[in-house]
N, C-alpha and C. Protein backbone atom coordinates (compact mmCIF):
# COMPACT_ATOMS: atom_id res chain seq x y z
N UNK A 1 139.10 86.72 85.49
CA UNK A 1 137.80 86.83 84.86
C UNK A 1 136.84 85.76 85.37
N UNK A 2 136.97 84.46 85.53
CA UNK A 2 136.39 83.19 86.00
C UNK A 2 136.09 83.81 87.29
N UNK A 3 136.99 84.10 88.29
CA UNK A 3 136.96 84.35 89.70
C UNK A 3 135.32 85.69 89.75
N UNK A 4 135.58 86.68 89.11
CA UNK A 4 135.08 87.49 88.60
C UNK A 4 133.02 87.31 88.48
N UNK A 5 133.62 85.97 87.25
CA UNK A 5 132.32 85.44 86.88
C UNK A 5 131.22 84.63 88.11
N UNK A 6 132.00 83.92 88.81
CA UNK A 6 131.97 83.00 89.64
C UNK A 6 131.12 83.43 90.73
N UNK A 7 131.88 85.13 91.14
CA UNK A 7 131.56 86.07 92.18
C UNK A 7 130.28 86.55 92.05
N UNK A 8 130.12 87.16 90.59
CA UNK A 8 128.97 87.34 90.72
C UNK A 8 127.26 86.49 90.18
N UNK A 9 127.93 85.70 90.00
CA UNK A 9 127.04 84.44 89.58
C UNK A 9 126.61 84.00 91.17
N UNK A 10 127.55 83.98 92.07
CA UNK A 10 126.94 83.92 93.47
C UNK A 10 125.71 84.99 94.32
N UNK A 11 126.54 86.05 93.64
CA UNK A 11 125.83 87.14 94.50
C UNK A 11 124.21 87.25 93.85
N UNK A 12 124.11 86.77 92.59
CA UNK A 12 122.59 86.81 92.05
C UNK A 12 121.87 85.96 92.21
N UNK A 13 122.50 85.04 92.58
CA UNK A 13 121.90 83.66 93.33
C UNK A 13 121.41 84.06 95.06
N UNK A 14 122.44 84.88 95.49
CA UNK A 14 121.87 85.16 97.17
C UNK A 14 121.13 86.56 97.31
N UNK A 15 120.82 86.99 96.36
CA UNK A 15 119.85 88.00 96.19
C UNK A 15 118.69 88.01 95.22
N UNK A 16 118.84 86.67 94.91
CA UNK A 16 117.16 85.98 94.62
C UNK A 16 116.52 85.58 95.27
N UNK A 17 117.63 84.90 96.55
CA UNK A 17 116.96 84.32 97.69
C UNK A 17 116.60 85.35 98.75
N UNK A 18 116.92 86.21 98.85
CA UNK A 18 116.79 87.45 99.48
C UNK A 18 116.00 87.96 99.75
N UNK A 19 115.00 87.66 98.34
CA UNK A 19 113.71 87.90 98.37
C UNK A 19 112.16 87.46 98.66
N UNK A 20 112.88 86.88 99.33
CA UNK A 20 111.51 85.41 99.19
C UNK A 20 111.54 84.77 100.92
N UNK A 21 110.16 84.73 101.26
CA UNK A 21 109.90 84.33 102.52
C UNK A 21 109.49 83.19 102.88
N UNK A 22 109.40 82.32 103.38
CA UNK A 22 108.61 80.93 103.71
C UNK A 22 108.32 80.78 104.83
N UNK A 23 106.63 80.34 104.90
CA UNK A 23 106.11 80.49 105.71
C UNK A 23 105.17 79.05 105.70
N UNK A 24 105.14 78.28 107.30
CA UNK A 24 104.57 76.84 107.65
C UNK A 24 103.30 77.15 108.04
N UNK A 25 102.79 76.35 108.02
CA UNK A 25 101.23 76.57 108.38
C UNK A 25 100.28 75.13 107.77
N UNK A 26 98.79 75.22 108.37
CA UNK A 26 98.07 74.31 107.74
C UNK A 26 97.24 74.86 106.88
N UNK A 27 96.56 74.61 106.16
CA UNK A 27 95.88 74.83 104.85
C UNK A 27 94.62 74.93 105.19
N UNK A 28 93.68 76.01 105.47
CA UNK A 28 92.13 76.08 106.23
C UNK A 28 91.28 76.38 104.92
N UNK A 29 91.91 76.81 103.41
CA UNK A 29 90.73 77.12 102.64
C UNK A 29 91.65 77.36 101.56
N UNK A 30 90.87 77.00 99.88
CA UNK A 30 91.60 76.81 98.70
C UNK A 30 91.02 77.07 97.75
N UNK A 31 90.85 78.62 97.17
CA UNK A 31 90.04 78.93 96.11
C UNK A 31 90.48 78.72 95.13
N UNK A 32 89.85 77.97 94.30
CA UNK A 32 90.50 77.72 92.72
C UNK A 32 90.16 78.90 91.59
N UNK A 33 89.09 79.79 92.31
CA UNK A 33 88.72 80.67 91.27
C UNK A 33 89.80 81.89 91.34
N UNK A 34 89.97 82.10 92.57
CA UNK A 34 91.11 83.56 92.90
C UNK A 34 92.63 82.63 92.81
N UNK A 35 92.58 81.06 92.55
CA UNK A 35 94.19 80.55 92.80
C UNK A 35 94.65 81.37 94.02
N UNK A 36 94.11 81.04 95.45
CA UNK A 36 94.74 81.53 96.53
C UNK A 36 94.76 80.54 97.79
N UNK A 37 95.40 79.98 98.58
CA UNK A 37 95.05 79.57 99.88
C UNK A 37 95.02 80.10 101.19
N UNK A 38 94.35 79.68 101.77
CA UNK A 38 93.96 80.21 103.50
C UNK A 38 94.87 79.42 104.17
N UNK A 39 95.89 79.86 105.22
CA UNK A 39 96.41 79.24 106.18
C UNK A 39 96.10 79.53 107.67
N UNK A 40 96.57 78.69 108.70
CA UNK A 40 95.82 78.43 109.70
C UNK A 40 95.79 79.96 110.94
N UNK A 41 97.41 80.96 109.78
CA UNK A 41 97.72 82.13 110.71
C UNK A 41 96.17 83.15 110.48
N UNK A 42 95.80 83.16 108.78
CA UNK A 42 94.30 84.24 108.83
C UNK A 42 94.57 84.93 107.68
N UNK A 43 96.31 84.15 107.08
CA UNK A 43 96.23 85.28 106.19
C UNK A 43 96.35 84.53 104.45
N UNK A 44 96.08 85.32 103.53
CA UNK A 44 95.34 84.78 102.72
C UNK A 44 96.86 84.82 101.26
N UNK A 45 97.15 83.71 101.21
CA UNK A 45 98.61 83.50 99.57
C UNK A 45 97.74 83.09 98.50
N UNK A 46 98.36 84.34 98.05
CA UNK A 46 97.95 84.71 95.79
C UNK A 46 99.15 83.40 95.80
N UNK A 47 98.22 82.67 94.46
CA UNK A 47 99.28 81.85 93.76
C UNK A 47 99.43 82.29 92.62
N UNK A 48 100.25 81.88 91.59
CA UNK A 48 100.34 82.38 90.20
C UNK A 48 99.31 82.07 89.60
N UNK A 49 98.97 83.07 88.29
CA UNK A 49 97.52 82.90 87.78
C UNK A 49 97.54 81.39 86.82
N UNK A 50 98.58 80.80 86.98
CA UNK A 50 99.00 79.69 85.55
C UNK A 50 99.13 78.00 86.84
N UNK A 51 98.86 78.26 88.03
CA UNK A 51 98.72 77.81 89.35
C UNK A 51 98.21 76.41 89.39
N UNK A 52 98.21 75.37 89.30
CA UNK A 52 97.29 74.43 89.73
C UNK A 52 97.17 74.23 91.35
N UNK A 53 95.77 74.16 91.50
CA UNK A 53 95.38 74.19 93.12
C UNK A 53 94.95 72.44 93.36
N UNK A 54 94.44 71.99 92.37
CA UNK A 54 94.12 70.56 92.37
C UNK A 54 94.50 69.82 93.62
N UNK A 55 95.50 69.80 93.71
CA UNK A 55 96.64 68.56 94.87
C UNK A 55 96.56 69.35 96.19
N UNK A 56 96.42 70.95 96.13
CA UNK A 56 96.41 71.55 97.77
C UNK A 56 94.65 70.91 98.25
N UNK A 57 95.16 70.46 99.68
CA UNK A 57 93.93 70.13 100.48
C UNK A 57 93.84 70.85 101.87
N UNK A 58 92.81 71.03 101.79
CA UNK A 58 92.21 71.49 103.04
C UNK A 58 92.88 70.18 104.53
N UNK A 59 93.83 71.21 105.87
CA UNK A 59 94.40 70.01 106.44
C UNK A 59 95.82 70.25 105.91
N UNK A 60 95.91 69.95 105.29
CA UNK A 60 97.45 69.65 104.99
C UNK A 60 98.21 70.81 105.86
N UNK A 61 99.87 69.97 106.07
CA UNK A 61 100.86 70.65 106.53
C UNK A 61 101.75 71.25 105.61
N UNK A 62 102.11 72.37 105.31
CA UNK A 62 102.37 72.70 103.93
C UNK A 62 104.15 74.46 104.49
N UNK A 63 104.75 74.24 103.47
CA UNK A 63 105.57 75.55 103.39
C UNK A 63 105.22 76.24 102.55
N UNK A 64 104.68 77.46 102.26
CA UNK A 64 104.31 78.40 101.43
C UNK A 64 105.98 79.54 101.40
N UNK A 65 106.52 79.38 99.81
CA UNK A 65 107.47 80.58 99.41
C UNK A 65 106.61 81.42 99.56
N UNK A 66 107.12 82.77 99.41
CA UNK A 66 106.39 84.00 98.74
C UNK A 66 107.43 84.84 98.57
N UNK A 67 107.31 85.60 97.28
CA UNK A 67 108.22 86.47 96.27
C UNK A 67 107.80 88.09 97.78
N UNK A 68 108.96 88.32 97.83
CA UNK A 68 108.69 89.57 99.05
C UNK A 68 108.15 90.41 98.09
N UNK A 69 108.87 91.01 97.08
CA UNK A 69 108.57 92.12 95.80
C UNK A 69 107.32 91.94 95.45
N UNK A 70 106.55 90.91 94.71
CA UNK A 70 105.23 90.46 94.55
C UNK A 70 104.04 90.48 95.11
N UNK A 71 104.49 89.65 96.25
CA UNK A 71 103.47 89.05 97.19
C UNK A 71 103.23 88.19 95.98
N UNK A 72 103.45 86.88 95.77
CA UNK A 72 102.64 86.03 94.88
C UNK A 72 103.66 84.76 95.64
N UNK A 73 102.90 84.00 95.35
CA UNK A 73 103.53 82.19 96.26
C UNK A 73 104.46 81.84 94.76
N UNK A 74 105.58 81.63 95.31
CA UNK A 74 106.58 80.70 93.90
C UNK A 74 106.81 79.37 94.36
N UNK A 75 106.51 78.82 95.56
CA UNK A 75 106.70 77.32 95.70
C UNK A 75 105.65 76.95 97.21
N UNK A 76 104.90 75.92 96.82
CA UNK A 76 104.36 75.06 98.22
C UNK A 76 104.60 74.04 98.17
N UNK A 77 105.06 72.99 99.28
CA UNK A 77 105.39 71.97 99.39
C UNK A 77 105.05 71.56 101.01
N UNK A 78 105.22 70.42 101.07
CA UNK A 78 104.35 69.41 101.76
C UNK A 78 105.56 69.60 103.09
N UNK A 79 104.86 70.30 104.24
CA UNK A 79 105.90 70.56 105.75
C UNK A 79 106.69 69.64 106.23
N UNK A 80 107.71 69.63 106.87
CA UNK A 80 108.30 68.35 107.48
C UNK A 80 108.12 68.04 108.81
């Protein structure tokens, strides 16, 4: 049963990730009214409507998640 549990406690874990894309880029534009950013490829990431944009800057080197199912950004963080 553990083995069982274990198994599929994995498999919902690698088919959450499954879904979701990340994508590098620089940050060319940051609407706070639509919560969306511009990256340097042309193309334009919905953030969640509950979103703070505050800290994204124009410039920055950044990883954008995005939910494949959605299209909506679930994580940005600062590129390496």
């Amino acid at each position: 049963m553990k083995k069982t549990l274990a198994t599929t406690a994995a498999l919902l874990a690698f088919l959450g990730s499954a879904y979701a894309a990340t994508v590098q880029g620089t940050i060319q534009a940051v609407d706070p009214t639509t919560k969306s950013v511009t990256l340097d490829d042309g193309k334009i990431y919905q953030l969640s409507p509950d979103a703070s944009v505050g800290k994204l800057k124009v410039g920055a080197k950044v990883a954008v998640t995005v939910d494949d199912k959605t299209g909506m950004v679930t994580s940005i963080k600062k590129a390496s």
